[in-house]
Protein backbone atom coordinates (compact mmCIF):
# COMPACT_ATOMS: atom_id res chain seq x y z
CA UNK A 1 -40.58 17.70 -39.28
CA UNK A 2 -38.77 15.13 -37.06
CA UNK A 3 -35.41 15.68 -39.76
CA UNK A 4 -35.44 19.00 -39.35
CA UNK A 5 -35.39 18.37 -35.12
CA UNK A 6 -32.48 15.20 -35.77
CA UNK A 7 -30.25 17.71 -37.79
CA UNK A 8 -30.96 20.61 -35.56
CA UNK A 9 -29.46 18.01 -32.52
CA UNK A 10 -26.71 17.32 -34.56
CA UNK A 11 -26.11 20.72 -35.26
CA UNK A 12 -26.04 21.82 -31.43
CA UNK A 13 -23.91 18.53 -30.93
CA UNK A 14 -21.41 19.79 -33.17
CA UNK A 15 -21.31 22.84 -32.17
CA UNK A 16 -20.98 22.22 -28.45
CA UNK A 17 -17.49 19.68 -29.51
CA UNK A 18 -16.66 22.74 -32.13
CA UNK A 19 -14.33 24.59 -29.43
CA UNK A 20 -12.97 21.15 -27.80
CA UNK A 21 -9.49 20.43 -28.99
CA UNK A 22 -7.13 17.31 -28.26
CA UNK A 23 -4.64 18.75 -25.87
CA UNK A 24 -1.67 15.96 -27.38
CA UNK A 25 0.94 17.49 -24.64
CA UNK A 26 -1.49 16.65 -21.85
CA UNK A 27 -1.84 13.29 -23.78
CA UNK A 28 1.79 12.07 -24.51
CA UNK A 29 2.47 13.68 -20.23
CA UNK A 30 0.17 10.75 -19.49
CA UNK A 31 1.50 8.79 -21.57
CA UNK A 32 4.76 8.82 -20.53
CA UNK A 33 3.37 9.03 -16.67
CA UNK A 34 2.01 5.35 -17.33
CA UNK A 35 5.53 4.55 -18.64
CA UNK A 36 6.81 5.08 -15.65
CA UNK A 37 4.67 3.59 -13.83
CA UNK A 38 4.86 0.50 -15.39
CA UNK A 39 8.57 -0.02 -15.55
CA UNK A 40 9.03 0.55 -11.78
CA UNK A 41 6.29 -2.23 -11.51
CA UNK A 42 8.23 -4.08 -13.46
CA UNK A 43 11.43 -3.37 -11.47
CA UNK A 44 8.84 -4.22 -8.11
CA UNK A 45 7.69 -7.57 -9.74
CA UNK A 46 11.27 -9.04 -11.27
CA UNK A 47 12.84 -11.86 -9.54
CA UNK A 48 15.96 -9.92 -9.51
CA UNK A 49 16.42 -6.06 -9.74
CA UNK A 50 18.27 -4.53 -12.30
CA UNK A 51 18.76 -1.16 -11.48
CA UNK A 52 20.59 -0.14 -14.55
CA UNK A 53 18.24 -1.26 -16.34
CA UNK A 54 15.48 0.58 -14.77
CA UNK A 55 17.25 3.73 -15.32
CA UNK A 56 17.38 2.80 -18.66
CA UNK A 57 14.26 2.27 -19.26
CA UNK A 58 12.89 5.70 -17.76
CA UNK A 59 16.01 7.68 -19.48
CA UNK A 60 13.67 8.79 -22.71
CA UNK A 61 10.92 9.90 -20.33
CA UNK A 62 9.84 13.27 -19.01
CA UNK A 63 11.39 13.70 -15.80
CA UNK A 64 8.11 15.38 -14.30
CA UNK A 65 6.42 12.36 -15.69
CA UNK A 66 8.85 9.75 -14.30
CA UNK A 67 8.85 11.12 -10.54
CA UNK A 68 5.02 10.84 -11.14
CA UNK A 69 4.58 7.56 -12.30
CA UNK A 70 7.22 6.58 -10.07
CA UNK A 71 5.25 8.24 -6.76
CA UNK A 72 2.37 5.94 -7.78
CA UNK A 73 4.26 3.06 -7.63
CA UNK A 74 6.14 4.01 -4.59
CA UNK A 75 2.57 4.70 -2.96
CA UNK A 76 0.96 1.65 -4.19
CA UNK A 77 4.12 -0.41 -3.12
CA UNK A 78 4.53 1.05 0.78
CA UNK A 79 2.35 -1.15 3.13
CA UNK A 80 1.88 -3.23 6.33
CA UNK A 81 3.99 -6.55 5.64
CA UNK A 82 2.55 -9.83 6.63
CA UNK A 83 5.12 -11.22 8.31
CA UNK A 84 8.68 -10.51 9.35
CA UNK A 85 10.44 -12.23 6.67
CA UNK A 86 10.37 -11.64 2.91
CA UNK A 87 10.27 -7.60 2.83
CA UNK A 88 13.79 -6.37 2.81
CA UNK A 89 13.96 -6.75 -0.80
CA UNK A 90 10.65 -4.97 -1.62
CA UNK A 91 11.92 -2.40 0.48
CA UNK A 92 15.08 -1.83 -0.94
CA UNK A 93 13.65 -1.32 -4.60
CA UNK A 94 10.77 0.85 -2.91
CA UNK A 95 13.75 3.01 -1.77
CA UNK A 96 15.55 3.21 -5.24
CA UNK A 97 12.50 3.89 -6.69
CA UNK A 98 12.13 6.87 -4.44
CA UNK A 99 15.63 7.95 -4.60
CA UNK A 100 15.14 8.93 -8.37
CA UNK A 101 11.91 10.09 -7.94
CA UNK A 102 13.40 12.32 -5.32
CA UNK A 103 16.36 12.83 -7.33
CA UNK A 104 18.32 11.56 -3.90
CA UNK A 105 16.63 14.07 -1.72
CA UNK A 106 18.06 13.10 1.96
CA UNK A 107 15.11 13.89 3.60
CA UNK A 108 12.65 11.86 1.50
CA UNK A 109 15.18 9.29 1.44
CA UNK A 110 15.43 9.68 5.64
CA UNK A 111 12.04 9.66 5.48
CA UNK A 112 11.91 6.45 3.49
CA UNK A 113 14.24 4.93 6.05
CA UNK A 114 12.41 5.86 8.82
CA UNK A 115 8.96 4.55 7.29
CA UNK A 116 10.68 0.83 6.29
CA UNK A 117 11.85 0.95 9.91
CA UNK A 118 8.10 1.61 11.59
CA UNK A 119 6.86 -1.12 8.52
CA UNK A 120 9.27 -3.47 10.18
CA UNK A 121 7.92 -3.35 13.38
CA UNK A 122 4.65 -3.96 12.25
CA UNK A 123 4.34 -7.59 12.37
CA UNK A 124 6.36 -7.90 15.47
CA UNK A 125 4.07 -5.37 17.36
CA UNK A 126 1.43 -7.34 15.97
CA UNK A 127 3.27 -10.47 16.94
CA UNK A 128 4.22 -9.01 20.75
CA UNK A 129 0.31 -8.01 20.92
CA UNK A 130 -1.43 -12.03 20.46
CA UNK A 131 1.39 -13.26 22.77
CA UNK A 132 0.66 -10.88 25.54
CA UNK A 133 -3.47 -11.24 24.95
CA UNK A 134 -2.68 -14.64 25.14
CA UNK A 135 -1.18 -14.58 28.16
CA UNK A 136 -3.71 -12.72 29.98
CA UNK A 137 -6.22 -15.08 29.02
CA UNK A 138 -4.37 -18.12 29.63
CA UNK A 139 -6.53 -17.97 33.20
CA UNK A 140 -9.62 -17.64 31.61
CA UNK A 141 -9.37 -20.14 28.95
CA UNK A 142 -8.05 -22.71 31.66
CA UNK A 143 -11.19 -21.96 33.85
CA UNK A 144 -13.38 -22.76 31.14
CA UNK A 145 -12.16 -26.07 29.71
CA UNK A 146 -11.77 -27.05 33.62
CA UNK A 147 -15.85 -26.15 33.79
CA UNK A 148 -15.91 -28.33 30.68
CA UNK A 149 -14.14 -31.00 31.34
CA UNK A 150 -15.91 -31.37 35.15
CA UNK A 151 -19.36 -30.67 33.04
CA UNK A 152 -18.65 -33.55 30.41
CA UNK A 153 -16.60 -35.88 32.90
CA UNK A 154 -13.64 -35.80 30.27
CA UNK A 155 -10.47 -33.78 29.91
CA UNK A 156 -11.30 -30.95 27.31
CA UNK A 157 -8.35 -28.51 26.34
CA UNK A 158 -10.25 -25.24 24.99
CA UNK A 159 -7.48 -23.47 22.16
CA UNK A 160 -7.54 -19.65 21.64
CA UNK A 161 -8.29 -20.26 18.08
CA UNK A 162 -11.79 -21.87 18.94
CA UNK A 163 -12.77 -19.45 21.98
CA UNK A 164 -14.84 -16.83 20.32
CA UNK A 165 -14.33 -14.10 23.38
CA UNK A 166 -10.71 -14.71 23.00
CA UNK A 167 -11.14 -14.40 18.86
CA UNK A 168 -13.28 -11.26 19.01
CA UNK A 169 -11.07 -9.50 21.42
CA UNK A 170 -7.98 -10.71 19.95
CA UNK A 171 -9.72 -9.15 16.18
CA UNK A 172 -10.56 -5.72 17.74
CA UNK A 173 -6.97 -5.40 19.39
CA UNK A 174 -5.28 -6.05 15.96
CA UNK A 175 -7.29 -4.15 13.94
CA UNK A 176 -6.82 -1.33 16.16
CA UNK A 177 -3.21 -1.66 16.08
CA UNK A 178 -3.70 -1.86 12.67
CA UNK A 179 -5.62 1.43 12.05
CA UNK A 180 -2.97 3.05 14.02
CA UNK A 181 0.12 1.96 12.03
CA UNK A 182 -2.15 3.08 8.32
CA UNK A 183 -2.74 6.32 10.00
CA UNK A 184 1.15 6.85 10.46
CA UNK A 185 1.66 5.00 6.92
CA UNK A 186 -0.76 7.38 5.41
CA UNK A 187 1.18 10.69 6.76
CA UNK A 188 3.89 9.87 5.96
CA UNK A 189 3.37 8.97 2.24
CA UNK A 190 1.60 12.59 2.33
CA UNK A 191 5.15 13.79 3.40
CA UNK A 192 6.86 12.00 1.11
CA UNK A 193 5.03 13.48 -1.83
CA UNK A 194 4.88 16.91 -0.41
CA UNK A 195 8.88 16.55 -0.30
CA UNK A 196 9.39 15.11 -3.82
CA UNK A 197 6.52 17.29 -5.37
């Protein structure tokens, strides 16, 4: 009895993956898709770029494929910078990378300069913002370590890194300004893709 229930399970197995085919197209788009993607990391990641050979190295893919894969990477590669220094190169290969996705659109690639212009600012705004928080609570700060230091009978210079009101306002101004700039980073990727399709 319980054969004749494991071979009827079988049976309804196979004949629910009966009709279920390996679509290889769909497989070798995907395929190539990861390609892509992975020599334009590649291209990110090198110590120098080598745009020829990057070319190269997508010439044998499909070109829907490529300006996926290469998208990805674009998307993946296009965020808030740290500091000021050390991002023009990244940049500059996130804009090649987009110019063949794009096949040199000029508006994706306006776009793109417009976008590595507002991701420039970014760590100056940020920058601009402690400095002028820190000057408005230069008062403050002085008027407590003057409390302290008449409290304690010894001079005590309170920092802005160890006041926790300065530290907690300083955190919610900065991440605001951060939220603000991924909203505008976000949009604009949207664009981007919408242009290159």
């Amino acid at each position: 009895m319980a054969m004749g229930k494991i071979k009827s399970a079988w049976e309804i197995a196979l004949e629910k993956t009966e009709g279920i085919t390996i679509d290889k197209e769909k497989m070798k788009y995907q395929s190539d898709v990861e390609k892509a993607r992975k020599a334009a990391g590649s291209y990110m990641l090198a110590d120098k770029a080598d745009d020829e050979a990057f070319i190269t190295n997508l010439k044998d893919i499909d070109p829907k494929a490529v300006k996926e894969g290469l998208l990805m990477t674009a998307d993946a590669n296009i965020s808030l910078p740290e500091s000021e220094e050390g991002n023009e190169e990244r940049f500059k290969r996130i804009k090649t990378i987009i110019a063949i996705a794009s096949d040199n659109n000029s508006n994706a690639l306006a776009l793109t300069d417009e976008l590595i212009g507002f991701l420039n600012q970014y760590p100056l705004h940020r920058k601009d913002l402690v400095e002028k928080m820190k000057a408005q609570y230069k008062p403050i700060l002085d008027e407590k370590s003057e409390k302290l230091s008449k409290q304690y009978g010894q001079d005590i210079h309170l920092t802005y890194e160890n006041d926790k009101e300065f530290m907690e306002a300083a955190s919610k101004n900065l991440e605001r300004l951060e939220n603000q700039y991924q909203q505008t980073v976000r949009n604009a990727k949207a664009q981007l893709k919408q242009m290159i399709g």
